[in-house]
N, C-alpha and C. Protein backbone atom coordinates (compact mmCIF):
# COMPACT_ATOMS: atom_id res chain seq x y z
N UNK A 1 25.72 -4.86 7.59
CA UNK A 1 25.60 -3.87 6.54
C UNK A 1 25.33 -2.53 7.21
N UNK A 2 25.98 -1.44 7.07
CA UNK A 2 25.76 0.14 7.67
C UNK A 2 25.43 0.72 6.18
N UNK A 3 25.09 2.14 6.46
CA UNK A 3 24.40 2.93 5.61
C UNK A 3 24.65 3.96 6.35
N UNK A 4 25.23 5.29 5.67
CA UNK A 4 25.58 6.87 6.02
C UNK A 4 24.45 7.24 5.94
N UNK A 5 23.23 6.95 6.66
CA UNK A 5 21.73 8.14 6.19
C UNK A 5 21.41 7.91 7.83
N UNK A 6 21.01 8.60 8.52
CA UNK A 6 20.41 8.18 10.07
C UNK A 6 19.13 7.88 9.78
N UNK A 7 18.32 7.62 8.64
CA UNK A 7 16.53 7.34 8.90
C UNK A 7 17.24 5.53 8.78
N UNK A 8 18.19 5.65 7.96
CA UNK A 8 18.44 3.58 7.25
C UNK A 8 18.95 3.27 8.47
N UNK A 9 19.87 4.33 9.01
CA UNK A 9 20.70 3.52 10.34
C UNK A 9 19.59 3.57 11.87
N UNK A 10 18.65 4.34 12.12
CA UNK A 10 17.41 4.03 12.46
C UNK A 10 16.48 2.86 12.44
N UNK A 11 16.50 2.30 11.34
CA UNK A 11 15.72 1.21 10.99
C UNK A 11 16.75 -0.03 10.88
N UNK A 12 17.86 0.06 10.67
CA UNK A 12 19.05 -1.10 11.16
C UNK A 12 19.00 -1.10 12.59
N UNK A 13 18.74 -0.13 13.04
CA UNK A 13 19.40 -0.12 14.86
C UNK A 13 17.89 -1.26 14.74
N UNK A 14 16.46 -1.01 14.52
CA UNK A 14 15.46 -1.23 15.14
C UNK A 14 15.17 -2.83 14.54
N UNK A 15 16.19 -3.13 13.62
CA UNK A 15 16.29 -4.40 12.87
C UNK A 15 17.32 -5.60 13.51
N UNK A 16 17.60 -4.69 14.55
CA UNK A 16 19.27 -5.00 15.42
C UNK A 16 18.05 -5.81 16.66
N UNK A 17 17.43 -4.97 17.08
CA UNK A 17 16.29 -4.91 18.27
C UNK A 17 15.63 -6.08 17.49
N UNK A 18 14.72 -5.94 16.91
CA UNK A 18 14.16 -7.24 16.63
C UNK A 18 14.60 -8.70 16.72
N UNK A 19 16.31 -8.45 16.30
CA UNK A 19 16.17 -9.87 15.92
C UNK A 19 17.00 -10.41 17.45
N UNK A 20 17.70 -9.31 18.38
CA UNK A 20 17.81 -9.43 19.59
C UNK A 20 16.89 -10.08 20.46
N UNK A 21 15.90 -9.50 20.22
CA UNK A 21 14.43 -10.54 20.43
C UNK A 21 14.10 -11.38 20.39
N UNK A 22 14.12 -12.07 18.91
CA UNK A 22 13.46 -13.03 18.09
C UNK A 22 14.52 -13.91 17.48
N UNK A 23 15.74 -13.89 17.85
CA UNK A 23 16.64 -14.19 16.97
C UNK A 23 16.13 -16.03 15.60
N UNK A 24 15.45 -16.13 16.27
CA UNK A 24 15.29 -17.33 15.36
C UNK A 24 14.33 -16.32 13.87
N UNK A 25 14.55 -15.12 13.93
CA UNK A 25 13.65 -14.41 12.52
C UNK A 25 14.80 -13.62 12.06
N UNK A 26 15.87 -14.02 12.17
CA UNK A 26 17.30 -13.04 11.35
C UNK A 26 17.04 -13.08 10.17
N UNK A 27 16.86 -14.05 9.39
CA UNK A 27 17.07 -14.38 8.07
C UNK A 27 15.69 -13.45 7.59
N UNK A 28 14.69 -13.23 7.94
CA UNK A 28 13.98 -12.39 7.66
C UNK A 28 13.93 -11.23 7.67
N UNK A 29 14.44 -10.68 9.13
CA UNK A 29 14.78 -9.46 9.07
C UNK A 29 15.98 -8.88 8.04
N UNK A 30 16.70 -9.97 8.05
CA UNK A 30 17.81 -9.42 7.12
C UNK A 30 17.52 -9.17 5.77
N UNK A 31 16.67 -9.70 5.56
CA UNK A 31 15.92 -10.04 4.03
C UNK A 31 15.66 -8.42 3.61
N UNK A 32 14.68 -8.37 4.71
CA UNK A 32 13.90 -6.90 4.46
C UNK A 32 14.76 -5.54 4.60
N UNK A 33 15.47 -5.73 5.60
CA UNK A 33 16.17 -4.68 5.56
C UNK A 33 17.08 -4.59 3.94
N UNK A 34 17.84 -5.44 3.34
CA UNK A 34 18.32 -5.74 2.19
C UNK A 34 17.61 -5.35 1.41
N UNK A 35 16.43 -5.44 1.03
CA UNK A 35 15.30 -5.50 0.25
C UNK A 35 15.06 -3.59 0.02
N UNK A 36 15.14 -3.04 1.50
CA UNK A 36 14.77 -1.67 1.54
C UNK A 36 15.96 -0.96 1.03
N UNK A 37 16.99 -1.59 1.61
CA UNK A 37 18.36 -0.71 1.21
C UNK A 37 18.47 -0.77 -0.74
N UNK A 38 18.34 -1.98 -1.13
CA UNK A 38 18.32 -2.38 -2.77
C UNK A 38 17.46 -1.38 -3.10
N UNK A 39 16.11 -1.11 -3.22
CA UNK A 39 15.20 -0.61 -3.23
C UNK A 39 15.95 1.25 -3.45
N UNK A 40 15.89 1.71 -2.44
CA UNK A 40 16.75 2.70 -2.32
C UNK A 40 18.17 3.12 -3.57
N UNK A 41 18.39 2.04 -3.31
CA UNK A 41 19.76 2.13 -4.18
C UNK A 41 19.38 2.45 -5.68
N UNK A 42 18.15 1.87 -5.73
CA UNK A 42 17.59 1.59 -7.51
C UNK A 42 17.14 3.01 -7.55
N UNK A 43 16.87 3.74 -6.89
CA UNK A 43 15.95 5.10 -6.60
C UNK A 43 14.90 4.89 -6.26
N UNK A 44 14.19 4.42 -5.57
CA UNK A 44 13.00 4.63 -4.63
C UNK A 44 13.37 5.67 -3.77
N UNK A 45 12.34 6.57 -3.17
CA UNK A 45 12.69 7.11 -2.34
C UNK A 45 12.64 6.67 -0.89
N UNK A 46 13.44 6.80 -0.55
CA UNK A 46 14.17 6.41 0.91
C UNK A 46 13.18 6.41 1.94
N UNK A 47 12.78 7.58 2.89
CA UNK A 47 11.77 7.75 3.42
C UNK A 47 10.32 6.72 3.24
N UNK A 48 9.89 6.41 2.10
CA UNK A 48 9.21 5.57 1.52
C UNK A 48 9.42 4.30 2.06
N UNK A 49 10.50 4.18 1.30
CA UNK A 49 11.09 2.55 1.51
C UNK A 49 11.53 2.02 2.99
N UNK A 50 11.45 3.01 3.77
CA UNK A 50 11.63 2.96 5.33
C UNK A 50 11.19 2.84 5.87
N UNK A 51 9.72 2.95 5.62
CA UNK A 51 8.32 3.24 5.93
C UNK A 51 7.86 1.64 6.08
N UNK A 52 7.90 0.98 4.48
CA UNK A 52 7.69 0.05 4.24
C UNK A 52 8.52 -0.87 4.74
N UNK A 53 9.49 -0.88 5.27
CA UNK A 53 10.09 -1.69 5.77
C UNK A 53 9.83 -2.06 7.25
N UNK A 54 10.50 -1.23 7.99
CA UNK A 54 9.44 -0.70 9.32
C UNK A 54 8.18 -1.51 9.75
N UNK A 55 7.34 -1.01 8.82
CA UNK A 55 6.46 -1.83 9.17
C UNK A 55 6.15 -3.16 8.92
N UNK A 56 6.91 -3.45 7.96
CA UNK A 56 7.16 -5.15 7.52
C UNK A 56 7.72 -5.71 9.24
N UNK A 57 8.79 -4.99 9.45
CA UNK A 57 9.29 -5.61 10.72
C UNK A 57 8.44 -5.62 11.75
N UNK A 58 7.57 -4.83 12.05
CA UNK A 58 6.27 -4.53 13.01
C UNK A 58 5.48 -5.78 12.99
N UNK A 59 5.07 -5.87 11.58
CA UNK A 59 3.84 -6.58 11.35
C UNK A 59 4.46 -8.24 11.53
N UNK A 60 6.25 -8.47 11.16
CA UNK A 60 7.03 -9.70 11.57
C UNK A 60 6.77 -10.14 12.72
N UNK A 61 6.68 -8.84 13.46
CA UNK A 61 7.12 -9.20 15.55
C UNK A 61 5.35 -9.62 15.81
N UNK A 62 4.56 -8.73 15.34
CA UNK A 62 2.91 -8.97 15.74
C UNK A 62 2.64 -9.93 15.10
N UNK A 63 2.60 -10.59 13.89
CA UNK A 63 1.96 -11.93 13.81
C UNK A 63 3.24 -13.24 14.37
N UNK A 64 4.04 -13.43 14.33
CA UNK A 64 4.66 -14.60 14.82
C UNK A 64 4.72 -14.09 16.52
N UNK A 65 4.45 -13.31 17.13
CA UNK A 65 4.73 -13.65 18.07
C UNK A 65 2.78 -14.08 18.78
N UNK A 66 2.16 -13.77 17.98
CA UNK A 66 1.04 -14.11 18.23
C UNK A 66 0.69 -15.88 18.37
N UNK A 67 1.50 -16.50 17.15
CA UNK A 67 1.10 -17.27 16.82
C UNK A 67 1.61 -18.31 18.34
């Protein structure tokens, strides 16, 4: 999935990175990123929803890789 905005294609590149990583957490990452882009689409504001996403993926990589 691409997106014409560089903050969404920012947070795809860094959703790209994660799951390069982690690949057994795609289905999650993909989730969220989906989730932010929908979000967006409905009118949330973007920036916002980028935010929140972002750090969903942060907080993905810090607790499972803890565990």
């Amino acid at each position: 999935m691409t997106y014409k905005n560089p903050v969404i294609e920012e947070l795809q590149a860094f959703g790209d990175e994660v799951i390069k990583k982690h690949p057994h957490y795609k289905d999650e990452v993909v989730g969220l990123l989906e989730l932010c882009i929908s979000e967006i689409e409905e009118g949330s504001a973007c920036q916002h929803e980028v935010n929140l996403c972002w750090h969903d993926l942060e907080e993905l990589m810090n607790t499972k890789t803890k565990i």
